[in-house]
C-alpha atoms as a PDB file:
ATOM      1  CA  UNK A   1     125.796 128.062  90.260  1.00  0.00           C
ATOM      2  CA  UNK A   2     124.662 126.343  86.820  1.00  0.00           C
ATOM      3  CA  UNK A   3     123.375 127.495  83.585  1.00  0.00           C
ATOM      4  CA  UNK A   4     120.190 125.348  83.051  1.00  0.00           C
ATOM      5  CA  UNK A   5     122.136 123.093  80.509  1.00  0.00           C
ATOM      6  CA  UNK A   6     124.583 121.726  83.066  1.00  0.00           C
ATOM      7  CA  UNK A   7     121.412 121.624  85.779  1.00  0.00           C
ATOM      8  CA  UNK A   8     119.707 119.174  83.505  1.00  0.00           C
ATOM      9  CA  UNK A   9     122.848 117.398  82.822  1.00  0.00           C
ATOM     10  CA  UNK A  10     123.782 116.924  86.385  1.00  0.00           C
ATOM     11  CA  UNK A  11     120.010 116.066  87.404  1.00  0.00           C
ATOM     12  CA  UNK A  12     119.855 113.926  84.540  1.00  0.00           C
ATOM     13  CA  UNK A  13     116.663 116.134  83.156  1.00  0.00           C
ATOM     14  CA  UNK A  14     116.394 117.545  79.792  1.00  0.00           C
ATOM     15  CA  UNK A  15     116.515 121.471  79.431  1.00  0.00           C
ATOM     16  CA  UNK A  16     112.906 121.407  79.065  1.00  0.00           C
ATOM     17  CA  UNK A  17     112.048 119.988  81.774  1.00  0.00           C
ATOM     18  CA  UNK A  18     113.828 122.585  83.881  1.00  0.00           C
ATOM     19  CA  UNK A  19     112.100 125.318  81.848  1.00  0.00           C
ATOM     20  CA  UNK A  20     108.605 123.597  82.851  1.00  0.00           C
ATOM     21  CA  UNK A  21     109.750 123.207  86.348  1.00  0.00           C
ATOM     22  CA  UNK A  22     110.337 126.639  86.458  1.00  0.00           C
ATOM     23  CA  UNK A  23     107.543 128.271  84.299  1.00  0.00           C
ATOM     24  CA  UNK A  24     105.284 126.058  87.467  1.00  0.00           C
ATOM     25  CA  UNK A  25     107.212 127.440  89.804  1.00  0.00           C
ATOM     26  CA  UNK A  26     108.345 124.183  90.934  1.00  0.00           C
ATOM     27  CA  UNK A  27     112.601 125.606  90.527  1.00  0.00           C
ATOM     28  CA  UNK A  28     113.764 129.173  91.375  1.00  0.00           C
ATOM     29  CA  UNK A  29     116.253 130.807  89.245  1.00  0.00           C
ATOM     30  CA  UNK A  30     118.851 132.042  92.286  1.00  0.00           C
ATOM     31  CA  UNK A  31     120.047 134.755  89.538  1.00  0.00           C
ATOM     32  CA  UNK A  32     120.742 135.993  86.475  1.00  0.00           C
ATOM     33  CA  UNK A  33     124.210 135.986  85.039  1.00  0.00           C
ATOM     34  CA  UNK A  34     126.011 139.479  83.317  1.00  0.00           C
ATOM     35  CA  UNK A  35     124.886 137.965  79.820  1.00  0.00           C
ATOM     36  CA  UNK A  36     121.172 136.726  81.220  1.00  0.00           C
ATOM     37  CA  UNK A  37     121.477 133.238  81.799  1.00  0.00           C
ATOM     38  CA  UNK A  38     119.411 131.688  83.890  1.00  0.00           C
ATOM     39  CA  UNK A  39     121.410 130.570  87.505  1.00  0.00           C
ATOM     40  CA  UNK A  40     120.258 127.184  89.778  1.00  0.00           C
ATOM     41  CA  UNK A  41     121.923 126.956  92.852  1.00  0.00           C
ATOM     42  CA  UNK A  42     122.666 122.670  93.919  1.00  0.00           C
ATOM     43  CA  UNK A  43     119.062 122.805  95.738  1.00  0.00           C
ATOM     44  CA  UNK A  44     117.513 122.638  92.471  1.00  0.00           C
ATOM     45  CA  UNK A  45     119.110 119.294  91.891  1.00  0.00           C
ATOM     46  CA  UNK A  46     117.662 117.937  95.154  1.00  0.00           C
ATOM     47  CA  UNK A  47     114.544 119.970  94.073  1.00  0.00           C
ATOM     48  CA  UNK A  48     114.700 118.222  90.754  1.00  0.00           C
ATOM     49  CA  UNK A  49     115.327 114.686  92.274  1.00  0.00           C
ATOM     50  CA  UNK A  50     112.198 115.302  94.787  1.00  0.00           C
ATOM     51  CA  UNK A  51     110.373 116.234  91.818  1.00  0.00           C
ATOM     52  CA  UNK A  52     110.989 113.426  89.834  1.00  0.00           C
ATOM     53  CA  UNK A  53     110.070 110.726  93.181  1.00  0.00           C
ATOM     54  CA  UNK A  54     106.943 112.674  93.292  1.00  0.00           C
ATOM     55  CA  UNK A  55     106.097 112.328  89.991  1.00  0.00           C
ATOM     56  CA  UNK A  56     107.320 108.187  90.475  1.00  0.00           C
ATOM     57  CA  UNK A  57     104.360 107.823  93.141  1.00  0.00           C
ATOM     58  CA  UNK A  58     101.934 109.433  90.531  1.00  0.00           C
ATOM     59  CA  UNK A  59     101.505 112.801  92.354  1.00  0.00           C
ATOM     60  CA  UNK A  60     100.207 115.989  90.962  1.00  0.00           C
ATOM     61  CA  UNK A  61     102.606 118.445  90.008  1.00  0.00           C
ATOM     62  CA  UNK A  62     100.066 120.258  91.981  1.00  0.00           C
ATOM     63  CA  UNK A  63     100.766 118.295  95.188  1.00  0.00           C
ATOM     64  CA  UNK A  64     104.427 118.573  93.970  1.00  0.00           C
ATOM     65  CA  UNK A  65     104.613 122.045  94.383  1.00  0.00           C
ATOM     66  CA  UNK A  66     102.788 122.257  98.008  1.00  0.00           C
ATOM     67  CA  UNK A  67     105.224 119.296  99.599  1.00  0.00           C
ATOM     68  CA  UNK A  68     108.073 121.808  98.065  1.00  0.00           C
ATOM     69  CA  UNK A  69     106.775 124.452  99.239  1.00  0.00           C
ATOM     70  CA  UNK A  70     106.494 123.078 102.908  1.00  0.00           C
ATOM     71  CA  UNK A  71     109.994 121.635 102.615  1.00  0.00           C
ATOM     72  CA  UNK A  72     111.312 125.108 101.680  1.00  0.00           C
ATOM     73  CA  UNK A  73     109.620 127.258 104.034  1.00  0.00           C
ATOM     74  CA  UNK A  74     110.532 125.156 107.406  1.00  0.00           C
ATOM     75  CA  UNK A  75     110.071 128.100 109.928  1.00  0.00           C
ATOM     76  CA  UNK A  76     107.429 128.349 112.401  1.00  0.00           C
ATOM     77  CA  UNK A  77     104.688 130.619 111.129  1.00  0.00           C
ATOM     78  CA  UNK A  78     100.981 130.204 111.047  1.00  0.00           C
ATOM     79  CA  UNK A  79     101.093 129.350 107.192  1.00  0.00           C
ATOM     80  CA  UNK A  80     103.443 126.976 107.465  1.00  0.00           C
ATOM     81  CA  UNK A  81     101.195 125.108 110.467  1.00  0.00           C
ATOM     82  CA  UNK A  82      98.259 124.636 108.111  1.00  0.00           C
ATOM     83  CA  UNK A  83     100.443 123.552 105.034  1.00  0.00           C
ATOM     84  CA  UNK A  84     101.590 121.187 107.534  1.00  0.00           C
ATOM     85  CA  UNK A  85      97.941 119.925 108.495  1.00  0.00           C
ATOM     86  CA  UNK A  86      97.103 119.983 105.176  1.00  0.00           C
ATOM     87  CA  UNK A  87     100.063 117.794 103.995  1.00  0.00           C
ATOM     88  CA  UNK A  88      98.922 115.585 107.206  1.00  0.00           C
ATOM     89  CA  UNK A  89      95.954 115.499 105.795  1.00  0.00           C
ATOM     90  CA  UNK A  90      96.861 114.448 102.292  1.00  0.00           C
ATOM     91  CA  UNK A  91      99.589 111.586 103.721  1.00  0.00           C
ATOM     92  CA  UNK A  92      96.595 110.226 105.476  1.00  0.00           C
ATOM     93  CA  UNK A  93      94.485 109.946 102.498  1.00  0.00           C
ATOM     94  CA  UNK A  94      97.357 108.515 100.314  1.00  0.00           C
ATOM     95  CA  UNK A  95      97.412 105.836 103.179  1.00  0.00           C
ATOM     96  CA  UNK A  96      93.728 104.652 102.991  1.00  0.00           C
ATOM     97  CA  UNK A  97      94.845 104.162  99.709  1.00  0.00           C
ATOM     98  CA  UNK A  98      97.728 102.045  99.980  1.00  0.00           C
ATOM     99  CA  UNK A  99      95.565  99.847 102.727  1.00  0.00           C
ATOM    100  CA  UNK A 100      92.609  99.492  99.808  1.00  0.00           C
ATOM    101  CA  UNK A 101      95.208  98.703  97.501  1.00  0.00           C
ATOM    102  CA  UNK A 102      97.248  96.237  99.343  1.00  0.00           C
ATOM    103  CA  UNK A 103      93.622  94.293 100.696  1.00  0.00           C
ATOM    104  CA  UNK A 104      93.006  94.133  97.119  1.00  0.00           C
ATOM    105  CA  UNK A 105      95.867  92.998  96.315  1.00  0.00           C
ATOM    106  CA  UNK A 106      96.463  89.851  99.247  1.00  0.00           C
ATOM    107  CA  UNK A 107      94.304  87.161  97.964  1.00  0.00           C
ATOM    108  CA  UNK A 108      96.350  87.651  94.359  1.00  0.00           C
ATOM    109  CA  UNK A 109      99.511  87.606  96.310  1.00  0.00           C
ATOM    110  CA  UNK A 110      98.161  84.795  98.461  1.00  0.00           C
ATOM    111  CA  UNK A 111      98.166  82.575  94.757  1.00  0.00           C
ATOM    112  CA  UNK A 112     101.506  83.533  93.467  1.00  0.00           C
ATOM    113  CA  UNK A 113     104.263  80.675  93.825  1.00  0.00           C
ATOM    114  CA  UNK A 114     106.262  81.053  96.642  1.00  0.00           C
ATOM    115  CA  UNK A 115     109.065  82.668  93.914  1.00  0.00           C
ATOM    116  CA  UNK A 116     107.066  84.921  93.425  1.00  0.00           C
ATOM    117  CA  UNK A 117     105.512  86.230  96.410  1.00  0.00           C
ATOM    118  CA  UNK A 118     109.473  86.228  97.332  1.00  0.00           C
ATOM    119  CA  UNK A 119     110.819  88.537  94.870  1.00  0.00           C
ATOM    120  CA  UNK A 120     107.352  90.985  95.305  1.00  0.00           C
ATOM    121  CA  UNK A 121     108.234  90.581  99.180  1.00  0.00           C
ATOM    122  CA  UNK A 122     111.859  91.827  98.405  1.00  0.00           C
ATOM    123  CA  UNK A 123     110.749  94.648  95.859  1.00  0.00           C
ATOM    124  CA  UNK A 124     108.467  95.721  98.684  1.00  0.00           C
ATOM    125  CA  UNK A 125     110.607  95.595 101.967  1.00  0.00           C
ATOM    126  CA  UNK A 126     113.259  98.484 101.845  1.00  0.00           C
ATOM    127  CA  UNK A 127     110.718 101.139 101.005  1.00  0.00           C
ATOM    128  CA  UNK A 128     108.077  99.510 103.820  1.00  0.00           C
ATOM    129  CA  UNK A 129     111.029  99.410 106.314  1.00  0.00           C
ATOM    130  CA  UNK A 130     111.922 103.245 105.410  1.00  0.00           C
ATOM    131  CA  UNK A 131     107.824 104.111 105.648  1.00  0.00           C
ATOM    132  CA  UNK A 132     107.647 102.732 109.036  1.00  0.00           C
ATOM    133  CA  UNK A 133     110.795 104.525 110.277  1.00  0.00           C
ATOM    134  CA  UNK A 134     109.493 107.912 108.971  1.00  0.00           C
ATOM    135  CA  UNK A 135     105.786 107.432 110.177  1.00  0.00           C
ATOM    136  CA  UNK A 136     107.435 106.585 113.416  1.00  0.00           C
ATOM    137  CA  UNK A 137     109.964 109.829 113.554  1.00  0.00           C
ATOM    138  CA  UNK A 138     106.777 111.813 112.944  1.00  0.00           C
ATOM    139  CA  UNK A 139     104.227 110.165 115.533  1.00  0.00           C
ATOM    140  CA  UNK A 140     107.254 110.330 118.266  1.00  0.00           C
END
């Protein structure tokens, strides 16, 4: 267990932060200590760490909290189908965006030098490679 000081310092968040997180409803306090602090268990680091790749691909702490949400509550229940359309739903949409984005984005690419195009290519290719396994687990 960690007092929200050594949470932040372990997640590398300031104290804050994990107040906000919490006052959202985005971290649980797991308990309250004998002289009421405030007690995180080491899922609100990963919580924390989701949170802050969210927040890296410009998503709502709004859409935050329902992809938590439906990574928290994993058992089969009626609730838990629809967050799962919905969150279906919402990768979809997110995709139509990246496909605008990158057809935007080719004839641009297509004038870069060869450099270029190279080091955007390598920037690119681990998180493409790790899309396409994951859209693949899911459609299988």
């Amino acid at each position: 267990m960690f007092k929200i000081g050594e949470l932040a310092k372990k997640a590398n968040v300031s104290k804050r932060t994990i107040d906000y997180y919490t006052q959202l409803g985005l971290l649980h306090i797991e308990t309250t200590s004998a002289s009421n602090y405030r007690l995180y268990t080491e899922k609100a680091i990963d919580d924390i760490r989701f949170i802050e790749d969210c927040k890296k691909l410009n998503m709502s702490l709004q859409e935050i909290k329902e992809r938590l949400e439906l990574k928290r509550f994993n058992k089969k229940s009626i609730e838990n189908d629809e967050a799962c359309l919905k969150h279906a739903e919402l990768l979809a949409t997110h995709m139509k965006q990246l496909e605008y984005e990158i057809k935007e984005l080719k004839p641009i690419f297509e004038q870069l030098s060869q450099d270029s195009q190279l080091e955007i290519t390598n920037r690119i290719n681990p998180q493409s490679k790790a899309l396409m396994q994951s859209i693949l687990l899911l459609i299988q």
